[in-house]
C-alpha atoms as a PDB file:
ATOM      1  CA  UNK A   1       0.000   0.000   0.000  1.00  0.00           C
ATOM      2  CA  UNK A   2       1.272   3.350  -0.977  1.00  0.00           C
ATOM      3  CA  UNK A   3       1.707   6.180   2.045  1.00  0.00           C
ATOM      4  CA  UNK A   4       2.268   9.583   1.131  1.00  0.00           C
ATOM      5  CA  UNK A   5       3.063  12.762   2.766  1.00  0.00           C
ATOM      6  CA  UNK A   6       1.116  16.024   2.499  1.00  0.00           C
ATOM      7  CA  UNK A   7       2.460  19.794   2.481  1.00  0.00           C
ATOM      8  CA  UNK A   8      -0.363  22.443   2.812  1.00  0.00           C
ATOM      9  CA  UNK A   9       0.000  25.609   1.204  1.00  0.00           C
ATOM     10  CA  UNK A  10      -1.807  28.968   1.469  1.00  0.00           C
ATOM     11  CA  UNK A  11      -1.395  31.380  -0.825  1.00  0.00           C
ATOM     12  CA  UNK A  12      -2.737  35.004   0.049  1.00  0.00           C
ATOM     13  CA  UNK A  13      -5.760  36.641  -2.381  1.00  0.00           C
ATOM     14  CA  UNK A  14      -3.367  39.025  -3.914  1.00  0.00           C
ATOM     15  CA  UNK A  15      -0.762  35.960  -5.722  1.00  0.00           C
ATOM     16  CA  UNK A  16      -0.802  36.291  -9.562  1.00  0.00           C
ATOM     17  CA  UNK A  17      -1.672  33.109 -11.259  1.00  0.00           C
ATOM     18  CA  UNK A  18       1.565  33.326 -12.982  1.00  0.00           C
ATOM     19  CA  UNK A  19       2.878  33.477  -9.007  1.00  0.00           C
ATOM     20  CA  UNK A  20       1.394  30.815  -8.131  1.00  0.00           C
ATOM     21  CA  UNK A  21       1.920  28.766 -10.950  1.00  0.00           C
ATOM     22  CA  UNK A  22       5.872  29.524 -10.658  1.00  0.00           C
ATOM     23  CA  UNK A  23       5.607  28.013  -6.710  1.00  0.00           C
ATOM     24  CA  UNK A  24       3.567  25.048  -7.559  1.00  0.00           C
ATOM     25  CA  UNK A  25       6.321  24.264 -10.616  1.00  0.00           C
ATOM     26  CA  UNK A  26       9.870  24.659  -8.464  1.00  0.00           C
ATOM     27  CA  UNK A  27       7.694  22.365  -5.526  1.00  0.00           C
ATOM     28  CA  UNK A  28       6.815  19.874  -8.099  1.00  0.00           C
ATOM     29  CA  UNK A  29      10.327  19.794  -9.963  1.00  0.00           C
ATOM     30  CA  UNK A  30      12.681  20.462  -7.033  1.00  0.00           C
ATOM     31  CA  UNK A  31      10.298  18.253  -4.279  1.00  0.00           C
ATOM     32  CA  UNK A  32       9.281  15.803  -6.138  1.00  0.00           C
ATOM     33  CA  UNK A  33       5.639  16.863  -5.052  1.00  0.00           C
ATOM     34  CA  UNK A  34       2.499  16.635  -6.718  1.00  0.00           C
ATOM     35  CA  UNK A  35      -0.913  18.302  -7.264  1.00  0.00           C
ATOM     36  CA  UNK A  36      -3.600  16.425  -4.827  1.00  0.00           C
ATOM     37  CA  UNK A  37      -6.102  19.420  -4.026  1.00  0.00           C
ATOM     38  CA  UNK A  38      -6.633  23.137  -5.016  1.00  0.00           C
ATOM     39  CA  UNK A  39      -8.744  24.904  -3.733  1.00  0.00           C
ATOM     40  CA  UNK A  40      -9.612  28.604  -5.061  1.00  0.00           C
ATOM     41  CA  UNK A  41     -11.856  30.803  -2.438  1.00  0.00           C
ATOM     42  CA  UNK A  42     -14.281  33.479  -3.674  1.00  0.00           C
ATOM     43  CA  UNK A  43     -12.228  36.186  -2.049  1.00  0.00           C
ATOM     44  CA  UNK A  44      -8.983  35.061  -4.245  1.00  0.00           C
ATOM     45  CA  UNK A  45      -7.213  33.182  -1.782  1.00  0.00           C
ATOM     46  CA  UNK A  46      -5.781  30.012  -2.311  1.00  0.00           C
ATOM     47  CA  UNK A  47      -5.700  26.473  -0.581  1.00  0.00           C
ATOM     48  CA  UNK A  48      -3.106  23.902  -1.930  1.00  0.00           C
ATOM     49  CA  UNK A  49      -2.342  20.312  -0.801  1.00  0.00           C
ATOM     50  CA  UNK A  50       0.651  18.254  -2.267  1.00  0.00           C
ATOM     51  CA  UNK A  51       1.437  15.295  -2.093  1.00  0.00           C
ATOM     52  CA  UNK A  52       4.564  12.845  -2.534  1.00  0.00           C
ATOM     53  CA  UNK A  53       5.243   9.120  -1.831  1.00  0.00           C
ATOM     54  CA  UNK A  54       7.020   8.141   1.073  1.00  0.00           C
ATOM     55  CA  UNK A  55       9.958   5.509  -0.244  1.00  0.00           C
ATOM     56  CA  UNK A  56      10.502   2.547   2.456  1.00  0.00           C
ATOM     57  CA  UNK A  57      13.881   1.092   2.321  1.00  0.00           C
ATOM     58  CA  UNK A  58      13.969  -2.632   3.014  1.00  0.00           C
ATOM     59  CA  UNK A  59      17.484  -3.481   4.613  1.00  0.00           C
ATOM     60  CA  UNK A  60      19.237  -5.834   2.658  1.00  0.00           C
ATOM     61  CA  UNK A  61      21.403  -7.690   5.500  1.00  0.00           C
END
């Protein structure tokens, strides 16, 4: 069974999409992370979740 760990991200109502865009790129690219849950409030604000598997290493001895 896969686990995965989550990073939450606000983003405040006055972030350009181009902003945000350019944060949710380097996390994705640089972290490994990936999109699980955007949320985009009436007021312009911004909820993010991200997601990326957690690797278990099996000792080999």
């Amino acid at each position: 069974m896969l686990e995965y760990s989550y990073l939450d991200l606000y983003l405040p109502r006055g972030t350009s999409r181009e902003t945000a865009r350019r944060v949710l790129t380097e996390h994705a690219e640089y972290g490994h992370w990936e999109l699980d849950l955007l949320r985009l409030y009436p007021d312009g604000r911004r909820y993010v979740r991200l997601r990326r598997k957690i690797l278990r290493v099996a000792s080999t001895l």
